[in-house]
PDB file of N, CA and C in Angstrom:
ATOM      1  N   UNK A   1     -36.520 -69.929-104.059  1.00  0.00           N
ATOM      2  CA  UNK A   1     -37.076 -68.944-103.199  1.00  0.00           C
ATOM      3  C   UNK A   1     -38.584 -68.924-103.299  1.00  0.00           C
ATOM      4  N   UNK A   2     -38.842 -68.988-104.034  1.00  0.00           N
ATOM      5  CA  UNK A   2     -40.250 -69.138-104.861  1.00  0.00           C
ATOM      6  C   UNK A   2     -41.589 -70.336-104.625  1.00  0.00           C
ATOM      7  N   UNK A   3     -41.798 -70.523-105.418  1.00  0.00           N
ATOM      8  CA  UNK A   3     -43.211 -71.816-104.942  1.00  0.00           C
ATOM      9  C   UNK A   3     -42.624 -72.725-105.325  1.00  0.00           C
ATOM     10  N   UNK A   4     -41.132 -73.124-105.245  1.00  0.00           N
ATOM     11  CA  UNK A   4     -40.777 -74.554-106.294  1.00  0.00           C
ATOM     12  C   UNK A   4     -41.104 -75.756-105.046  1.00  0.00           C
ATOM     13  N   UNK A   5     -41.314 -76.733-106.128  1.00  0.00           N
ATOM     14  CA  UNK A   5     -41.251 -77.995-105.170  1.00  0.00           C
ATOM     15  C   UNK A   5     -40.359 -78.470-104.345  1.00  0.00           C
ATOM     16  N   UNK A   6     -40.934 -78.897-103.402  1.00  0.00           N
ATOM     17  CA  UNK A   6     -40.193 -79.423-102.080  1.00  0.00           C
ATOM     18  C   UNK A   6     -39.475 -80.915-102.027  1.00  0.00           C
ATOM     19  N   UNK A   7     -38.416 -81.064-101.685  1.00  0.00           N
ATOM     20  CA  UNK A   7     -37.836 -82.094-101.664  1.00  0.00           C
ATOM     21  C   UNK A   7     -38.070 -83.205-100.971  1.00  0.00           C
ATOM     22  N   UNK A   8     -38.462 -84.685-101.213  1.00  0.00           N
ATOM     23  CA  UNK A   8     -38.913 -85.751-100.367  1.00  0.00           C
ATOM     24  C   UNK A   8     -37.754 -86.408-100.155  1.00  0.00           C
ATOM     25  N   UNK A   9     -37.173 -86.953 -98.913  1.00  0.00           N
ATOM     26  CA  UNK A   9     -36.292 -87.751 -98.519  1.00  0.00           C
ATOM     27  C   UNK A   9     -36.635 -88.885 -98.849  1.00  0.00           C
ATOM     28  N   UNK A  10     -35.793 -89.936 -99.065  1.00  0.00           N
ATOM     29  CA  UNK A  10     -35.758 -91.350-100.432  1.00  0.00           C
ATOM     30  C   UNK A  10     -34.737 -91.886 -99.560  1.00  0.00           C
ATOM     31  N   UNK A  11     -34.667 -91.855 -97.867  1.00  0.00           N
ATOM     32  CA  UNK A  11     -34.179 -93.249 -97.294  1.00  0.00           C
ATOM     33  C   UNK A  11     -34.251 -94.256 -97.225  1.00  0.00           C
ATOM     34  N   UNK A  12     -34.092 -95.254 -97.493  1.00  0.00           N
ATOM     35  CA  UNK A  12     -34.716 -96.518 -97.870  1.00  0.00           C
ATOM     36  C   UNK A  12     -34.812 -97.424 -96.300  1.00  0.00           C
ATOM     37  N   UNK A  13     -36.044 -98.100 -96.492  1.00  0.00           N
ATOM     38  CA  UNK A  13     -36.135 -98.878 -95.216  1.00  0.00           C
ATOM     39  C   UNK A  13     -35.222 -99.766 -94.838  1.00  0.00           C
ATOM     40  N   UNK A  14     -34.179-100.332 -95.450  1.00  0.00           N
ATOM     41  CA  UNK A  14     -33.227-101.237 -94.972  1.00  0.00           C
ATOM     42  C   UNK A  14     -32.008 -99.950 -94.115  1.00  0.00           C
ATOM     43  N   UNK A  15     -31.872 -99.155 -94.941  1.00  0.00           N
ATOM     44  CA  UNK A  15     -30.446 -98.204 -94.009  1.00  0.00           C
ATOM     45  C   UNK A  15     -31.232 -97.644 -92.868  1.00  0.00           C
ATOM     46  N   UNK A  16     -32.269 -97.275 -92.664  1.00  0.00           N
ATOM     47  CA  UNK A  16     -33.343 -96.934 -91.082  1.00  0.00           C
ATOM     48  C   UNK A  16     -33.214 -98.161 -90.463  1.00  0.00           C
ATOM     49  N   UNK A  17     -33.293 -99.065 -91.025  1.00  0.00           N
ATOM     50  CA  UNK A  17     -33.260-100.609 -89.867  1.00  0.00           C
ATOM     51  C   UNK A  17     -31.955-100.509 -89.489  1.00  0.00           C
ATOM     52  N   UNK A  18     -30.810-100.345 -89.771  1.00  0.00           N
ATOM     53  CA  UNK A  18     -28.971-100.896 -89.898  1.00  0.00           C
ATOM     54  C   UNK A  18     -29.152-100.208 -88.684  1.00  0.00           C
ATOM     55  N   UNK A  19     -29.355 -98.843 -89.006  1.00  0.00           N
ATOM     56  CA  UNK A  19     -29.371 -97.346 -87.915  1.00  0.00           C
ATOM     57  C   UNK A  19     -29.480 -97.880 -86.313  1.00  0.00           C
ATOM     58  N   UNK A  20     -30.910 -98.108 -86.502  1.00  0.00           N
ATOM     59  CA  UNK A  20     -31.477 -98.476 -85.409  1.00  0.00           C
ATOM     60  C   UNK A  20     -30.737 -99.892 -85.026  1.00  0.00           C
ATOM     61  N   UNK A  21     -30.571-100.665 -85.556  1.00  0.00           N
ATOM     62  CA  UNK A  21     -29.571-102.053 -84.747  1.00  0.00           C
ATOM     63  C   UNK A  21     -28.430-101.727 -84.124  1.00  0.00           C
ATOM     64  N   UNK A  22     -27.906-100.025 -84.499  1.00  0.00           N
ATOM     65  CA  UNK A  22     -26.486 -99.854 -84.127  1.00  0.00           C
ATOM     66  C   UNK A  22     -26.555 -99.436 -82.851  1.00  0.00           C
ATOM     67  N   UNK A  23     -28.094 -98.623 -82.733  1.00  0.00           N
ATOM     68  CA  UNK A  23     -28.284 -97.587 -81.664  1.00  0.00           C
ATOM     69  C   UNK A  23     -28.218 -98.211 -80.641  1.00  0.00           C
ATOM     70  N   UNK A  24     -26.867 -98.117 -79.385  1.00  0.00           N
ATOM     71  CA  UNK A  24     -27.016 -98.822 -78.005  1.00  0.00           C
ATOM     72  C   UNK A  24     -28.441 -98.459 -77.459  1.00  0.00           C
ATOM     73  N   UNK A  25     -28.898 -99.496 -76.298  1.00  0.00           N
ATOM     74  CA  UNK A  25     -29.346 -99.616 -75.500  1.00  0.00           C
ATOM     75  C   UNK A  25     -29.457 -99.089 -74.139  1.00  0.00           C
ATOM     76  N   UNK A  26     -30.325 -98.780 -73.157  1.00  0.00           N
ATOM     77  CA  UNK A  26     -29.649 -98.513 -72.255  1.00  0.00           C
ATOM     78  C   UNK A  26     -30.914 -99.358 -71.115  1.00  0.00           C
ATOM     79  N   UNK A  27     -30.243-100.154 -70.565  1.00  0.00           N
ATOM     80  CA  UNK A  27     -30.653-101.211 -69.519  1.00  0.00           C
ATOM     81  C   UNK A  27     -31.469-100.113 -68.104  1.00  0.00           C
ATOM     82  N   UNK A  28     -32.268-100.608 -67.664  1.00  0.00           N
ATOM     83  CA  UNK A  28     -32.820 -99.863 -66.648  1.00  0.00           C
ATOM     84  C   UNK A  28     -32.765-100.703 -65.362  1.00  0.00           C
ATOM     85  N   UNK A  29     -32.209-100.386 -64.663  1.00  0.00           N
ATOM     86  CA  UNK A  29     -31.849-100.939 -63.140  1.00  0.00           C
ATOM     87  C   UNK A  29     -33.324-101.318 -62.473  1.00  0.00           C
ATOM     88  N   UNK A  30     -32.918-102.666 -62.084  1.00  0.00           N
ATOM     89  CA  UNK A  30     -34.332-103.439 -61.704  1.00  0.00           C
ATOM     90  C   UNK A  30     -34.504-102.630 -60.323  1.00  0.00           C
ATOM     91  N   UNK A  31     -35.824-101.953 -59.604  1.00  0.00           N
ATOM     92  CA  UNK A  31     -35.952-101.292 -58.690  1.00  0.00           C
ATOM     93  C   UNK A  31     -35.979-102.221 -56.978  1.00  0.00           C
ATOM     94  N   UNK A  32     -35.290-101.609 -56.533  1.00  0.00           N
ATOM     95  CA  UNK A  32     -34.956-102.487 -55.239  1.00  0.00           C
ATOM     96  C   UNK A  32     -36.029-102.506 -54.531  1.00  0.00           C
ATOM     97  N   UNK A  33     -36.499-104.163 -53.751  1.00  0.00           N
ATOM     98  CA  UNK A  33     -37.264-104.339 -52.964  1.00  0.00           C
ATOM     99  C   UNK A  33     -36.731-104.738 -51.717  1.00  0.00           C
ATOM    100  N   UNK A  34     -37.926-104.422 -50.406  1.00  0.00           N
ATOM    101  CA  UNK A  34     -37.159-105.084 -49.090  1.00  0.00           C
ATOM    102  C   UNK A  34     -37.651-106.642 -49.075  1.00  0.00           C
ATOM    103  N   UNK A  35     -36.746-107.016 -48.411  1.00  0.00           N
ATOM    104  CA  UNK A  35     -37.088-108.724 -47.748  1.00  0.00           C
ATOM    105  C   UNK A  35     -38.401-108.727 -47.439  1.00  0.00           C
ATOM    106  N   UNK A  36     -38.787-110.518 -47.945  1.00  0.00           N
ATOM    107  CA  UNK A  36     -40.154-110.777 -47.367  1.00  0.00           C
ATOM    108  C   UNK A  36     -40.828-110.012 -46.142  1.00  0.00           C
ATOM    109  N   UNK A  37     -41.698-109.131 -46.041  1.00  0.00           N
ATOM    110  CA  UNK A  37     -42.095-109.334 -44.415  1.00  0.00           C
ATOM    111  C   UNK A  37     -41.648-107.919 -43.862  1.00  0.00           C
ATOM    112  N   UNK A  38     -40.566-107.621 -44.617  1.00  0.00           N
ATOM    113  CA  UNK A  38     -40.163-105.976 -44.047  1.00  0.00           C
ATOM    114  C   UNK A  38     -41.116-104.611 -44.414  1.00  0.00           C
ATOM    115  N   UNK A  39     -41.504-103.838 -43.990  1.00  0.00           N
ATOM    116  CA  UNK A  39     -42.069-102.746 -44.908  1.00  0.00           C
ATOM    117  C   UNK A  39     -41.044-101.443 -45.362  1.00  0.00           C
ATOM    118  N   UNK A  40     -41.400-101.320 -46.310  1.00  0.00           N
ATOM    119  CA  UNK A  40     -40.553-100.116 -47.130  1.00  0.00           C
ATOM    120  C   UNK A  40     -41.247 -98.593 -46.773  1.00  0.00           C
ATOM    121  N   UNK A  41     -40.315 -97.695 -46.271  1.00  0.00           N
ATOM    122  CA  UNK A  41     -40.665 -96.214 -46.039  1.00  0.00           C
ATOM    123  C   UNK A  41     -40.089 -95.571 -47.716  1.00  0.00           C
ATOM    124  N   UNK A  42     -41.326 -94.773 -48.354  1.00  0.00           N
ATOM    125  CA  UNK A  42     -40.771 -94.182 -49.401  1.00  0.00           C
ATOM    126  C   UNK A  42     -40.804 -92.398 -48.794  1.00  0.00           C
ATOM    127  N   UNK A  43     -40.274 -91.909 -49.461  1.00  0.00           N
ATOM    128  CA  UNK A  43     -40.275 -90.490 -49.623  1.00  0.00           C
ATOM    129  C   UNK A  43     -39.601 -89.807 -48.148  1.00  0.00           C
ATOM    130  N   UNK A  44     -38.589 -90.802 -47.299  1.00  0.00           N
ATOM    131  CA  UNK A  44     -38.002 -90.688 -46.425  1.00  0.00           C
ATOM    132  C   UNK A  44     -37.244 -89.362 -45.878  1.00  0.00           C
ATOM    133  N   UNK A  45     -37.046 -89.049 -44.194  1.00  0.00           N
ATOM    134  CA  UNK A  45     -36.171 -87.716 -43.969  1.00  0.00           C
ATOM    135  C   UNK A  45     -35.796 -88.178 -42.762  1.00  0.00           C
ATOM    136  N   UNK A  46     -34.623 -88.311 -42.434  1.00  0.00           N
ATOM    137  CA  UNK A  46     -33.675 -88.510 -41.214  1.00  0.00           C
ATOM    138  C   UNK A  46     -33.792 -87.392 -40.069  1.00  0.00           C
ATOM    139  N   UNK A  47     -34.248 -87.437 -39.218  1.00  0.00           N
ATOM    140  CA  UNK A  47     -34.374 -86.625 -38.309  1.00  0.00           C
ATOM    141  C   UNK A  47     -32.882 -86.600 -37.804  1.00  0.00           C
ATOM    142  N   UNK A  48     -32.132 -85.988 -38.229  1.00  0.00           N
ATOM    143  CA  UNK A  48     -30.548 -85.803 -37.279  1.00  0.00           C
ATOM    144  C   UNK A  48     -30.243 -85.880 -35.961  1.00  0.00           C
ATOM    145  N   UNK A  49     -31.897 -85.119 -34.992  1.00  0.00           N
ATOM    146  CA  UNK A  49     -31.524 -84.898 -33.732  1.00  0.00           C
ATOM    147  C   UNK A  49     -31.571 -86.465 -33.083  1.00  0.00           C
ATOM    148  N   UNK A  50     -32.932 -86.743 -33.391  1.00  0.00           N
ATOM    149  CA  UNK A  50     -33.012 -88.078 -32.493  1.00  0.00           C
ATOM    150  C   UNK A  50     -33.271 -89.420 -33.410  1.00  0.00           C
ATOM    151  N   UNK A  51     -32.490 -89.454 -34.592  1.00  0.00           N
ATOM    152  CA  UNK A  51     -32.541 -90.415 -35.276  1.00  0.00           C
ATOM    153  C   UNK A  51     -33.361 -91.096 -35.926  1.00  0.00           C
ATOM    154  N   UNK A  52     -34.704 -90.840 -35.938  1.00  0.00           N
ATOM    155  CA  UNK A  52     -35.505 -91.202 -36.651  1.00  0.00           C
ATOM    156  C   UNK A  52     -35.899 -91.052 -38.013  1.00  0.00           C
ATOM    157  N   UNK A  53     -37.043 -91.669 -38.304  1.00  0.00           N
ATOM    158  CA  UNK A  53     -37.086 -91.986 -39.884  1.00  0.00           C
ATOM    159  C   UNK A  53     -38.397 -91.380 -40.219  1.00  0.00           C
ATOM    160  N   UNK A  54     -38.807 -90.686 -40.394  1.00  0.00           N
ATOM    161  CA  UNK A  54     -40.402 -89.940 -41.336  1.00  0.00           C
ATOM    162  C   UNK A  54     -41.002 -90.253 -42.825  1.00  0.00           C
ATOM    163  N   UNK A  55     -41.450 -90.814 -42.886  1.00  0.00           N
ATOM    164  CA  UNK A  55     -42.188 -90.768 -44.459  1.00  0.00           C
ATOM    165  C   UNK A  55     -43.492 -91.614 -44.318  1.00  0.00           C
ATOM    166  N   UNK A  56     -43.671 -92.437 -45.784  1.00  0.00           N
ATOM    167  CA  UNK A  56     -45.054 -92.755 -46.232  1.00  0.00           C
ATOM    168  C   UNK A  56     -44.875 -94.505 -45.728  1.00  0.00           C
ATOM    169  N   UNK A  57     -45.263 -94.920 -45.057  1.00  0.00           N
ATOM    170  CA  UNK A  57     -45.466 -96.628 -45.160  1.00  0.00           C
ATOM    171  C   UNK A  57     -46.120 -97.633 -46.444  1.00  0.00           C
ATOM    172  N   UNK A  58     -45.359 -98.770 -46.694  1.00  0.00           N
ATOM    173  CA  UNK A  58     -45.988 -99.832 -47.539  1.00  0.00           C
ATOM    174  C   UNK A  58     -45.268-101.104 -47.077  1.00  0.00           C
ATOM    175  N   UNK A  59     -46.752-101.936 -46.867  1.00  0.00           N
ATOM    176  CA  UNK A  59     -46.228-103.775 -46.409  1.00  0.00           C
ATOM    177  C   UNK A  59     -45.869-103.314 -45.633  1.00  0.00           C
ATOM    178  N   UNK A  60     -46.791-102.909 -44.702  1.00  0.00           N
ATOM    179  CA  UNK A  60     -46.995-103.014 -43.037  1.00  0.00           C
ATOM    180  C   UNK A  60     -48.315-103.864 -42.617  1.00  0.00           C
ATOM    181  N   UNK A  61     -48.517-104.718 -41.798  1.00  0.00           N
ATOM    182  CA  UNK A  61     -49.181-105.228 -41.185  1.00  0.00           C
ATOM    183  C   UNK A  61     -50.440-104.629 -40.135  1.00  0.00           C
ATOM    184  N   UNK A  62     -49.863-103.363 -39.729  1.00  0.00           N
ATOM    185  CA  UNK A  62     -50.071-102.375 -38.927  1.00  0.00           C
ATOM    186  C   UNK A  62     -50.340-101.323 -38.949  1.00  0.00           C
ATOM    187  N   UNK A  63     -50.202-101.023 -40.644  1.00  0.00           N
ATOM    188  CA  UNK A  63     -50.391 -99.225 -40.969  1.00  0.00           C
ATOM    189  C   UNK A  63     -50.881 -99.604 -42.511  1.00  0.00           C
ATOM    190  N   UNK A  64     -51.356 -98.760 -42.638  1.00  0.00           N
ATOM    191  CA  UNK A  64     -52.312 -98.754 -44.142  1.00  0.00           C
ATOM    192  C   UNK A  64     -51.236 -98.332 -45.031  1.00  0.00           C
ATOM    193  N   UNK A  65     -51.496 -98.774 -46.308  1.00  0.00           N
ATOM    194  CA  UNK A  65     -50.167 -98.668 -47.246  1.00  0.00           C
ATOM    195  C   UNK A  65     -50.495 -97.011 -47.369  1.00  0.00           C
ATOM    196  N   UNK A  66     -49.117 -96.047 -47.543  1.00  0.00           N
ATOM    197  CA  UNK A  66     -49.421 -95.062 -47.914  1.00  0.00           C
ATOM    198  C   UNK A  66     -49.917 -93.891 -46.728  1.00  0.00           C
ATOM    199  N   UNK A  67     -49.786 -94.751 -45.675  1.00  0.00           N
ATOM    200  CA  UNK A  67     -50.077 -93.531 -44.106  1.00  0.00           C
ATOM    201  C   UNK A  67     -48.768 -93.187 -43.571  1.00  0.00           C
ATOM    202  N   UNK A  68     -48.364 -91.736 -43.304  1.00  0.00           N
ATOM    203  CA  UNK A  68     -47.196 -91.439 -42.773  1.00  0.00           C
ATOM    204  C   UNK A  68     -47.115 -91.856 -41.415  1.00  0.00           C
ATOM    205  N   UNK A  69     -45.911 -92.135 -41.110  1.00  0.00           N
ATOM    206  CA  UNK A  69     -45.409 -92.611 -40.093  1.00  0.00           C
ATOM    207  C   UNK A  69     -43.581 -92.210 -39.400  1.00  0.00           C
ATOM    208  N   UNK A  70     -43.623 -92.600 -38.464  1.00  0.00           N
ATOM    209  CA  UNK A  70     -42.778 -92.031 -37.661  1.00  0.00           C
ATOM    210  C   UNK A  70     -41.793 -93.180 -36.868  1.00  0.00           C
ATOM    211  N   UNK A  71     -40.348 -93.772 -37.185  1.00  0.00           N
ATOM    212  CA  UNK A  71     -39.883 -94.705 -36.571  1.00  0.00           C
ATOM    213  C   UNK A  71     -39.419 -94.353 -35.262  1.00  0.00           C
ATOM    214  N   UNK A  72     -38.873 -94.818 -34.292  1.00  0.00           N
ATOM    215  CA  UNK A  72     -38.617 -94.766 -33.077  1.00  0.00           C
ATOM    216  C   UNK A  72     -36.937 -94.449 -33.503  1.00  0.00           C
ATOM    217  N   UNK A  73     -35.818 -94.260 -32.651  1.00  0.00           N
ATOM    218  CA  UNK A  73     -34.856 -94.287 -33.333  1.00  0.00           C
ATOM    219  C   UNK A  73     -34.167 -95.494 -34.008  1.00  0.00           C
ATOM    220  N   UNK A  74     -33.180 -95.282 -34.997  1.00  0.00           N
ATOM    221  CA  UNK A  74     -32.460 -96.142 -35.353  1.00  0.00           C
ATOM    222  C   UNK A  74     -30.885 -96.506 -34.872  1.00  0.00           C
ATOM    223  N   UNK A  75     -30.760 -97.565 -35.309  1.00  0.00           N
ATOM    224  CA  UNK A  75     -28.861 -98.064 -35.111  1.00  0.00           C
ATOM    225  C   UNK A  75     -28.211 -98.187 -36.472  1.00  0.00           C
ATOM    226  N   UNK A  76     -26.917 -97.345 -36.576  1.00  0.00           N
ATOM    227  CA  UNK A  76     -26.627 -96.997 -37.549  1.00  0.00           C
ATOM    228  C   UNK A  76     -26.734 -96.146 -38.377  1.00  0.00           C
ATOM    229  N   UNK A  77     -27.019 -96.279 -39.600  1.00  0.00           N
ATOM    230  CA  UNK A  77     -26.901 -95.202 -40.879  1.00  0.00           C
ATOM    231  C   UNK A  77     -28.577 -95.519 -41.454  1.00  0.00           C
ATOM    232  N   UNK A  78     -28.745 -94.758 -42.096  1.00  0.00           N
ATOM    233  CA  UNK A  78     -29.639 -94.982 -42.948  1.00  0.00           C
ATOM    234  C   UNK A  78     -29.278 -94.679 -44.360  1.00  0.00           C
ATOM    235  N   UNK A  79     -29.579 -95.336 -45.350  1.00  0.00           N
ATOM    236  CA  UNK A  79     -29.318 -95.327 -46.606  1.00  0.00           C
ATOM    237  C   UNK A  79     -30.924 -95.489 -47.467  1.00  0.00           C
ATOM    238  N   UNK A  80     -30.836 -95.157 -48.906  1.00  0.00           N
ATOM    239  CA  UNK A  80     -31.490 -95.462 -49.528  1.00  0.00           C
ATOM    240  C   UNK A  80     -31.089 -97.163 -49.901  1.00  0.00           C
ATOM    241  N   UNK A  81     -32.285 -97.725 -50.020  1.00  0.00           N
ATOM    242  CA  UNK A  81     -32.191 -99.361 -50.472  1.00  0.00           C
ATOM    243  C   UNK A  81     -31.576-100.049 -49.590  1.00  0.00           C
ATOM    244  N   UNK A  82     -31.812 -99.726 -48.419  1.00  0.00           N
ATOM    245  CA  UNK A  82     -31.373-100.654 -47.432  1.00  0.00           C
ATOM    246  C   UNK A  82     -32.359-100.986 -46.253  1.00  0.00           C
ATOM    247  N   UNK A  83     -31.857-101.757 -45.053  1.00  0.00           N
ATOM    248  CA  UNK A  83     -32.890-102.514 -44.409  1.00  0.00           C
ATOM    249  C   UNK A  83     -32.379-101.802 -43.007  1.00  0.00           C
ATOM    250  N   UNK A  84     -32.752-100.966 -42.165  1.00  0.00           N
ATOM    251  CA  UNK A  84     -32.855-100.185 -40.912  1.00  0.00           C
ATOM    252  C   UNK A  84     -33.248-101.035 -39.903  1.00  0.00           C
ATOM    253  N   UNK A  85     -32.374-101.080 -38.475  1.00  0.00           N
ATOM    254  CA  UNK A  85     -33.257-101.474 -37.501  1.00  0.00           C
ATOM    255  C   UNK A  85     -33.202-100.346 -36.390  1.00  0.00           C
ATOM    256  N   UNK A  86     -34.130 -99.937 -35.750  1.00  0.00           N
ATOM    257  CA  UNK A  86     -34.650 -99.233 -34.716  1.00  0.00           C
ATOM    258  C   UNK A  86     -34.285 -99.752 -33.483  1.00  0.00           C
ATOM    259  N   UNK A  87     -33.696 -98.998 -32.055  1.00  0.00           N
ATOM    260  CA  UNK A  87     -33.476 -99.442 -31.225  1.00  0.00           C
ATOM    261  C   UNK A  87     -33.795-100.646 -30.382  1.00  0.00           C
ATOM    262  N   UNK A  88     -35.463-100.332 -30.940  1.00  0.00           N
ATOM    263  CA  UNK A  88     -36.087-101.504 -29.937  1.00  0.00           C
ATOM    264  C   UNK A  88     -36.498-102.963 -31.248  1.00  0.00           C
ATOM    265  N   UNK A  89     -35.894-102.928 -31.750  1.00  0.00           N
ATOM    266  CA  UNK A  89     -35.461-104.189 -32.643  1.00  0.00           C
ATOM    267  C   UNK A  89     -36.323-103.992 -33.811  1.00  0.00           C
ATOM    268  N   UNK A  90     -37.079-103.082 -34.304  1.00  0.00           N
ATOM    269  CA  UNK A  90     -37.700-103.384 -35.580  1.00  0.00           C
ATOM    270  C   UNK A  90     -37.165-103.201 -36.685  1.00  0.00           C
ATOM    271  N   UNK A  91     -37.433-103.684 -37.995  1.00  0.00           N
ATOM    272  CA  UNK A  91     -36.767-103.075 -39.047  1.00  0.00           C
ATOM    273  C   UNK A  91     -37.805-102.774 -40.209  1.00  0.00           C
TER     274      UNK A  91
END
């Protein structure tokens, strides 16, 4: 209760190594890119009414990386990590 001395832990560095060799891993999913040539919309929102696509542009030819933009409609679904084409053929 008193001022007595405090106890030092005396783990030895070989049983901290065993530990750690046992401890799984956990792999991190390589982050998906689009095809050569396509540009990627991040931070995306589906317009429900008329199908379009809203967010930030990157690897556009045509728009500065990082300028919001506005697609025309699309065909199909839109998903995360996937490749969209727009009525009038873009993707």
């Amino acid at each position: 209760m008193g001022g007595g001395t405090k106890s030092v832990s005396t783990t030895s560095t070989t049983a901290v190594t065993s530990l750690k060799a046992k401890t799984p891993t956990l792999k991190v999913a390589k982050k998906a890119s689009a095809p050569r040539g396509v540009p990627t919309i991040s931070k995306w929102r589906l317009n429900s009414r008329d199908k379009s696509i809203a967010g930030f542009i990157r690897g556009s030819g045509s728009f500065n990386d990082g300028e919001p933009v506005t697609t025309s409609a699309i065909v199909g679904e839109a998903n995360s990590n996937t490749v969209v084409k727009t009525k009038s053929g873009s993707t």
